[in-house]
Structures are given as structure tokens and as C-alpha cells.
C-alpha atoms as a PDB file:
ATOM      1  CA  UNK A   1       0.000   0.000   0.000  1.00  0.00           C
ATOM      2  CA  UNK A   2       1.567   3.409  -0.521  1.00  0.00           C
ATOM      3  CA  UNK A   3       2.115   5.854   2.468  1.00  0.00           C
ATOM      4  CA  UNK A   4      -0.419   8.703   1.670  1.00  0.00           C
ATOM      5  CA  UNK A   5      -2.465   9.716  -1.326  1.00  0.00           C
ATOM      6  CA  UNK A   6      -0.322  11.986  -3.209  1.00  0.00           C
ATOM      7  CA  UNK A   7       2.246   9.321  -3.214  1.00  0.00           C
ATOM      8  CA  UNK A   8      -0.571   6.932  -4.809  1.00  0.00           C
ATOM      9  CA  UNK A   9      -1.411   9.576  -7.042  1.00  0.00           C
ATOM     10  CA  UNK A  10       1.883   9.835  -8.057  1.00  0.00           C
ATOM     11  CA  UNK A  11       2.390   6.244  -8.284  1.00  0.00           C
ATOM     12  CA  UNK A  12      -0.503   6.376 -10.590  1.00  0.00           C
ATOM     13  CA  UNK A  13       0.988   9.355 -12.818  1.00  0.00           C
ATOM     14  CA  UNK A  14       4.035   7.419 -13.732  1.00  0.00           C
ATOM     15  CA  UNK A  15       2.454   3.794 -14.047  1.00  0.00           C
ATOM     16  CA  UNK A  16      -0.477   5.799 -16.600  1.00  0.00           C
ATOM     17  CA  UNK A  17       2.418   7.289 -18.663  1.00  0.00           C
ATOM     18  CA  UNK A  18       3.924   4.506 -19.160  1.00  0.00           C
ATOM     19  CA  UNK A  19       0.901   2.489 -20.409  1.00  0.00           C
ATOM     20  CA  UNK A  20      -1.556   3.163 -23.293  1.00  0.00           C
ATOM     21  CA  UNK A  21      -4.314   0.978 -21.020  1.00  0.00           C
ATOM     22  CA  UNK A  22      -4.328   3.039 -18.072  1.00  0.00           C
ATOM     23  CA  UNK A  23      -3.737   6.254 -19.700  1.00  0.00           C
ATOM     24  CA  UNK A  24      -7.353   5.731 -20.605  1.00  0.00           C
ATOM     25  CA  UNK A  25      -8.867   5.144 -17.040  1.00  0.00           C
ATOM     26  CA  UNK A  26      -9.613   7.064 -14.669  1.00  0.00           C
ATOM     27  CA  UNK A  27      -7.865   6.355 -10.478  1.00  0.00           C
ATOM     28  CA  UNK A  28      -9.071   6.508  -7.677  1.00  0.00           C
ATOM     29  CA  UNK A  29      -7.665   6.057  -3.807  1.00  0.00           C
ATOM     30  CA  UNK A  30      -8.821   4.487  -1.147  1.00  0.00           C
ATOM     31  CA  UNK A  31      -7.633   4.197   2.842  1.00  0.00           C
ATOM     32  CA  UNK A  32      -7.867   2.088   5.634  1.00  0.00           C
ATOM     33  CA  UNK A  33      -6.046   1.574   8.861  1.00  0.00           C
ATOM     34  CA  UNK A  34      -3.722  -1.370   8.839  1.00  0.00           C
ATOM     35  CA  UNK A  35      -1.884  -1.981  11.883  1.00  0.00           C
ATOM     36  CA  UNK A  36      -2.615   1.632  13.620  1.00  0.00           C
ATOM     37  CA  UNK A  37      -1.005   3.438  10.502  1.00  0.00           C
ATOM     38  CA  UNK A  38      -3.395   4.756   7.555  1.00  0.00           C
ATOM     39  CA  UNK A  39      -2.061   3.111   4.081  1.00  0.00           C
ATOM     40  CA  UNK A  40      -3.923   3.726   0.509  1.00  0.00           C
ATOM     41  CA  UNK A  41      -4.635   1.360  -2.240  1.00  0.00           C
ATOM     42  CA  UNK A  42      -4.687   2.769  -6.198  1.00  0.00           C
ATOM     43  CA  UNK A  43      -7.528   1.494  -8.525  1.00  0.00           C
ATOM     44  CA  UNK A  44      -7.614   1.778 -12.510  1.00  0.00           C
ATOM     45  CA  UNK A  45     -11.372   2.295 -12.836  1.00  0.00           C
ATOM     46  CA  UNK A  46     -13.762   1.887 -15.681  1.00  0.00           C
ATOM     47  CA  UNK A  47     -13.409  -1.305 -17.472  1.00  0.00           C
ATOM     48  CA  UNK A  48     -16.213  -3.105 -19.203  1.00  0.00           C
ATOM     49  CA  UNK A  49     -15.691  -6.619 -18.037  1.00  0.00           C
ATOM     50  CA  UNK A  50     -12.993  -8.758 -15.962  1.00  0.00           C
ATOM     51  CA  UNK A  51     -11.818  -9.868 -19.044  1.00  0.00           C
ATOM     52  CA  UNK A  52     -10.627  -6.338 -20.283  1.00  0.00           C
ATOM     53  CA  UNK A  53      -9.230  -5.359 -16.470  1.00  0.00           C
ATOM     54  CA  UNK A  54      -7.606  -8.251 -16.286  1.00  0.00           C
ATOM     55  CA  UNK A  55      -5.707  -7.929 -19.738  1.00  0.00           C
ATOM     56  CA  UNK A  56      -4.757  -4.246 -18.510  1.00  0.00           C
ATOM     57  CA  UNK A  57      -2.955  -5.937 -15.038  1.00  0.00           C
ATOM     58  CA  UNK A  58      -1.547  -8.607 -17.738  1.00  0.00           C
ATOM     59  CA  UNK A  59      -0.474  -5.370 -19.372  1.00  0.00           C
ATOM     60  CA  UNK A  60       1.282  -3.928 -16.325  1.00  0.00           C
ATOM     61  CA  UNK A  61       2.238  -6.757 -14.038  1.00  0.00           C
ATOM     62  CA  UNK A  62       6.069  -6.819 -15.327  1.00  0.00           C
ATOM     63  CA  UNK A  63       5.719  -2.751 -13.814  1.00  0.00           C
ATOM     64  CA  UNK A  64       3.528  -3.422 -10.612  1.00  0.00           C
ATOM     65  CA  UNK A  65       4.043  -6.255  -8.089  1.00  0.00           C
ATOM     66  CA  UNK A  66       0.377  -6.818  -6.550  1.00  0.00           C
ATOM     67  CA  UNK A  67      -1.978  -6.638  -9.468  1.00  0.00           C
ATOM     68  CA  UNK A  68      -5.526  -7.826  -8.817  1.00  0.00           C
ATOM     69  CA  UNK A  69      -9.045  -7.195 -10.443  1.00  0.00           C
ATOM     70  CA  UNK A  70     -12.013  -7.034  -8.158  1.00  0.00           C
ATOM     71  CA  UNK A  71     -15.565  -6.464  -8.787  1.00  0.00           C
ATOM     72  CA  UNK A  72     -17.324  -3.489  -6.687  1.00  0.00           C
ATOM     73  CA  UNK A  73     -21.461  -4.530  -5.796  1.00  0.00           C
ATOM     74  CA  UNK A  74     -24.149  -3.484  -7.473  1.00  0.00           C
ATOM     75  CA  UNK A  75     -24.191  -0.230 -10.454  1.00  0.00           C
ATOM     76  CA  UNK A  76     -20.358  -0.202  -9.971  1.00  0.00           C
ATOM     77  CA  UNK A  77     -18.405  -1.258 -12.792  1.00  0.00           C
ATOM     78  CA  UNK A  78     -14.987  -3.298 -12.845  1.00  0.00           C
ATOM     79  CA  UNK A  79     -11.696  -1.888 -10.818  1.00  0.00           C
ATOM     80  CA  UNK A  80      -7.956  -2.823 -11.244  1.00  0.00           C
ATOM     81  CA  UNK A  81      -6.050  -2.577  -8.338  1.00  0.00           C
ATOM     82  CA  UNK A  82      -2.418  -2.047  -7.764  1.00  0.00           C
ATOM     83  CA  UNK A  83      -0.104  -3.100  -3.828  1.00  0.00           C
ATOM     84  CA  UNK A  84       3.673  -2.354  -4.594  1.00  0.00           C
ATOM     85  CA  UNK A  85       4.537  -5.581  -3.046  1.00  0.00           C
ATOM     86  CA  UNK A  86       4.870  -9.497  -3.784  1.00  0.00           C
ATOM     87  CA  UNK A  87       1.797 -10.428  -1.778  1.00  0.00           C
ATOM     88  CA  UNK A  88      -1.424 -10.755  -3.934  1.00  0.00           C
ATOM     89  CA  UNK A  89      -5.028 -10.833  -2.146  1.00  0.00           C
ATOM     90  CA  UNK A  90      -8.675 -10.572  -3.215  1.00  0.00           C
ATOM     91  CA  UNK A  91     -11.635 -10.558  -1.284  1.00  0.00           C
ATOM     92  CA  UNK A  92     -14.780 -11.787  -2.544  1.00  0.00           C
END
């Protein structure tokens, strides 16, 4: 997870000129509290399908350790996430 959100933003700034795919998408950030310290989490928003998010972190993963697609509930439409570490998890 990166340290604050301009850092993610950042993050997401470099990655997105690097990369025809997620030059095209829009980013968001979101936080949560691991461990007593606040840590954010990037995500390449929207994608039509799994199939296309998944071919953008295909795209990527050579750039980004901790590539992951997840689908939000309801209306909300398919999100790529990016951790800058080895560890990969999804939640269902």
C-alpha cells in the first residue's frame, strides 16, 4: 500500500504514462487503517468486463508487483487494483 495519497497519485501518474491501457482510465484512492497506521490502495477504474481489467494488469504486471481485479457490488463497474509488493489478495 503506498504511504499517503499523493504518493498513490503519483504512483498512478508514472504507471499511466507509461501504459496506453491506463492512460485511458480514470484512479481513484482508497484508505484504511492497517496496523494503527493509515495506508492507501490505487484502482484503474472503468473497465467493461474482468476480461478487459484483467488484460490491462496482464499489461502492467512486469511494472507493478500486486496486481488484482475485483468487482465493486451493485451499479459499480470493474476496478484494477495495484499493492507495490509481492503479496497478492482478493476478497470476494
Amino acid at each position: 500500500a503506498y504511504e499517503s495519497n499523493a504518493v498513490a497519485r503519483d504512483g498512478w501518474s508514472r504507471m499511466s504514462a507509461r501504459n496506453r491501457t491506463l492512460a485511458s482510465r480514470d484512479a481513484i484512492t482508497t484508505s484504511a487503517t492497517v496496523s494503527g497506521r493509515r495506508v492507501y490502495r490505487l484502482m484503474a477504474t472503468g473497465f467493461d468486463n474482468r476480461a478487459q481489467a484483467q488484460a490491462a494488469c496482464r499489461s502492467v504486471s512486469a511494472s507493478i508487483r500486486g496486481c488484482f481485479v475485483r468487482q465493486l457490488s451493485g451499479q459499480d463497474r470493474v476496478q484494477w487494483s495495484s499493492r507495490p509488493q509481492s503479496t497478492r489478495l482478493a476478497m470476494r
